[in-house]
Protein backbone atom coordinates (compact mmCIF):
# COMPACT_ATOMS: atom_id res chain seq x y z
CA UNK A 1 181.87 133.23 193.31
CA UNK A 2 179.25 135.77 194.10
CA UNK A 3 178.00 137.91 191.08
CA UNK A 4 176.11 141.35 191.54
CA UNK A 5 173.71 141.50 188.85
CA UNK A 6 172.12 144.51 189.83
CA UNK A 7 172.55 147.27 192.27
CA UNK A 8 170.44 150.29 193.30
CA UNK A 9 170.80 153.18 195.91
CA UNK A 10 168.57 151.03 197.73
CA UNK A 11 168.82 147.89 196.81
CA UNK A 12 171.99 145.07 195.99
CA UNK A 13 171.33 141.53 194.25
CA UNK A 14 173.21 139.30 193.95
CA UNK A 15 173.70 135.37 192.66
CA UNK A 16 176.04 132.73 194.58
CA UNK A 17 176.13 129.97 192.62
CA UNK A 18 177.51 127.58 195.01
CA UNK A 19 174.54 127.13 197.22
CA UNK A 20 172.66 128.10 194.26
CA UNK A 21 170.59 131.31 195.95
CA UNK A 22 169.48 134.61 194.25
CA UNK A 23 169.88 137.11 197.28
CA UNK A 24 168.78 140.68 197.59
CA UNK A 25 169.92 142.75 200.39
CA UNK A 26 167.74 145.65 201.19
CA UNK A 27 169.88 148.96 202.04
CA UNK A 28 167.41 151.74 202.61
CA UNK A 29 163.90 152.03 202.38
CA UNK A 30 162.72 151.99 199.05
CA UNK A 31 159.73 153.68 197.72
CA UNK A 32 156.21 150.94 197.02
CA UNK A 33 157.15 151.43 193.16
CA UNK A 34 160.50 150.40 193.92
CA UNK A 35 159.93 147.80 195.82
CA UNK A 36 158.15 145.94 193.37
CA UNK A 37 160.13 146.79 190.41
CA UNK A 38 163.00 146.13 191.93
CA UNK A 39 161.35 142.75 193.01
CA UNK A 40 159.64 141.74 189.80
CA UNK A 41 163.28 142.85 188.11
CA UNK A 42 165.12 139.78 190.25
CA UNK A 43 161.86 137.41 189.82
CA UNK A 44 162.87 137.88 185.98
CA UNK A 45 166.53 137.20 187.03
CA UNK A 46 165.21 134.28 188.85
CA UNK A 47 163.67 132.47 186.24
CA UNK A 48 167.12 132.86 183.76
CA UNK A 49 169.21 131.82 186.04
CA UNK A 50 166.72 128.50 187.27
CA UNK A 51 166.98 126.62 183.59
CA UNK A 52 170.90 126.50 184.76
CA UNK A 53 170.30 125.82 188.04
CA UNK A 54 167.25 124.05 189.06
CA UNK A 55 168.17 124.23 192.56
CA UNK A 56 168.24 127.79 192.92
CA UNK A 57 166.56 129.46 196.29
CA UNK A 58 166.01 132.97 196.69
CA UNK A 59 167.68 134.98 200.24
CA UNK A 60 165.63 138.65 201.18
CA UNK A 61 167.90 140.32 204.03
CA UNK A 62 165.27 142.89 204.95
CA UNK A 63 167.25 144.14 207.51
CA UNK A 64 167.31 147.74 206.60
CA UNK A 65 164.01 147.84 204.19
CA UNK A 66 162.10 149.62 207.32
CA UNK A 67 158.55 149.97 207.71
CA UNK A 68 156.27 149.50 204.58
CA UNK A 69 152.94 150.87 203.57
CA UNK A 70 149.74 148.78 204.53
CA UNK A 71 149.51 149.09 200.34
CA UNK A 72 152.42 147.59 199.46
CA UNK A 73 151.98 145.05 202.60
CA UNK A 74 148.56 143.95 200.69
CA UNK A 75 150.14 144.06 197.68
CA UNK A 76 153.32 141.32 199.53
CA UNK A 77 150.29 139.09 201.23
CA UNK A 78 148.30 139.03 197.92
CA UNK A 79 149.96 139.08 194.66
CA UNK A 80 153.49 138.27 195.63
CA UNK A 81 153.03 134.52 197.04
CA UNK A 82 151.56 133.71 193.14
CA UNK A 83 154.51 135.50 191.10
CA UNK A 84 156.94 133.54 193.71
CA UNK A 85 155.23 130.15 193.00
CA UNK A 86 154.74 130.93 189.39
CA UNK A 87 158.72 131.54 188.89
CA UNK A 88 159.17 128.09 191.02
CA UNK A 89 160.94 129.18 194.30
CA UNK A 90 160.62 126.44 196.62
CA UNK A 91 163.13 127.67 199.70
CA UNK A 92 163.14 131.36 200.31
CA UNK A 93 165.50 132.31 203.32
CA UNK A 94 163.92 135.65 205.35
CA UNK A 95 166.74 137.71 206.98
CA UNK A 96 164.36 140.19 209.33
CA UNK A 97 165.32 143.38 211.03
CA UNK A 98 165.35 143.82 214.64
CA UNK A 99 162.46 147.11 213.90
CA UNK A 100 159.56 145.89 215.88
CA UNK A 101 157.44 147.55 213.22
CA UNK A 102 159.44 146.40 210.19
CA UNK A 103 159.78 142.91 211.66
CA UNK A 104 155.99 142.67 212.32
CA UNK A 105 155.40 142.95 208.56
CA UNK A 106 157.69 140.62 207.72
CA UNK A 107 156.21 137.77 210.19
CA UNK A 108 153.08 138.96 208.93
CA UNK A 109 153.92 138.25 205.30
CA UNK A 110 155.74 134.65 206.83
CA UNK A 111 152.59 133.56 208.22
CA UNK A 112 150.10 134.11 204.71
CA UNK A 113 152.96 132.43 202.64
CA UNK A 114 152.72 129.10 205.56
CA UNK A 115 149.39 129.39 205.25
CA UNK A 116 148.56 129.79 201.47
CA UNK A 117 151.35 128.32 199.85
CA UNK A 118 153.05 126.08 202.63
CA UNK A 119 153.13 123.09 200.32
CA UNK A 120 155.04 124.82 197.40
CA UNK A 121 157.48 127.47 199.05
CA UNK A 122 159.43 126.59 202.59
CA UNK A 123 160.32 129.65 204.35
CA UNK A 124 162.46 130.53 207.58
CA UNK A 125 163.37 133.59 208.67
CA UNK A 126 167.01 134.13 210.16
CA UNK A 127 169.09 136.62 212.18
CA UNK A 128 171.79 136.86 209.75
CA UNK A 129 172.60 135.85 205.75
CA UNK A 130 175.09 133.74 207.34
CA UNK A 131 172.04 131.57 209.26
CA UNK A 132 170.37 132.21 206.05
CA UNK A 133 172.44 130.65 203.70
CA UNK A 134 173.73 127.78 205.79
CA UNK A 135 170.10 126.47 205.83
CA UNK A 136 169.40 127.01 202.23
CA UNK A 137 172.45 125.12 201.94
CA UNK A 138 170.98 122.22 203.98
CA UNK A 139 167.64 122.52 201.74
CA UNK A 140 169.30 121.56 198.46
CA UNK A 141 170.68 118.66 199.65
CA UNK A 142 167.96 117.13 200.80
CA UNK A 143 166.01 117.78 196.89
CA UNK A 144 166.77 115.83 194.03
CA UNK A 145 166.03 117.51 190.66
């Protein structure tokens, strides 16, 4: 059963136990300071809930996020890779918006995490949370704890 644990004008996330996946679904553009509190607030979410679930992947729908500022892009392709590794997400499921502009920063922060940090987060962007979740599904299996 799917639990909100926190919800914002902008922002909705949520925790499905049964695939195990912390999900956030963007729902308007949210300012840079947002963005990252709102992200560093489910990172700390993230961390609680992995002791009870060692499993657990994290799900961004970024659907409706819209465009971001090149700041808080540098910010995503710099700093946010290490927090993600640091709280020990290992599958993270990418829902991307059909923007050109939006979905252009969201390949662009794809491509740095494949890059950098390929060999300690797998990440796949999808169409739909649907997609999303049926592949993080797949993921788990395949891991023993």
């Amino acid at each position: 059963m799917t639990k909100i644990l926190f919800e914002e004008n902008f922002i909705v996330c949520y925790f499905n136990p049964e695939i195990p996946v912390l999900a956030h679904r963007w729902k308007s553009h949210p300012s840079s300071s947002d963005l990252r509190a709102a992200l560093m607030r489910m990172i700390t979410h993230f961390k609680e809930l992995k002791k009870n679930h060692p499993q657990l992947t994290w799900c961004g729908d970024t659907t409706n996020l819209g465009v971001i500022s090149l700041d808080t892009q540098a910010w995503l392709t710099k700093e946010w890779p290490g927090i993600m590794v640091g709280a020990g997400i290992k599958y993270h499921a990418l829902v991307v918006p059909k923007d050109v502009f939006a979905k252009f920063a969201m390949n662009k922060f794809k491509n740095n995490l494949d890059d950098h940090h390929g060999e300690q987060i797998v990440i796949s962007q999808f169409a739909d949370e649907s997609s999303a979740f049926q592949w993080l599904r797949h993921s788990v299996s395949l891991v023993k704890v």
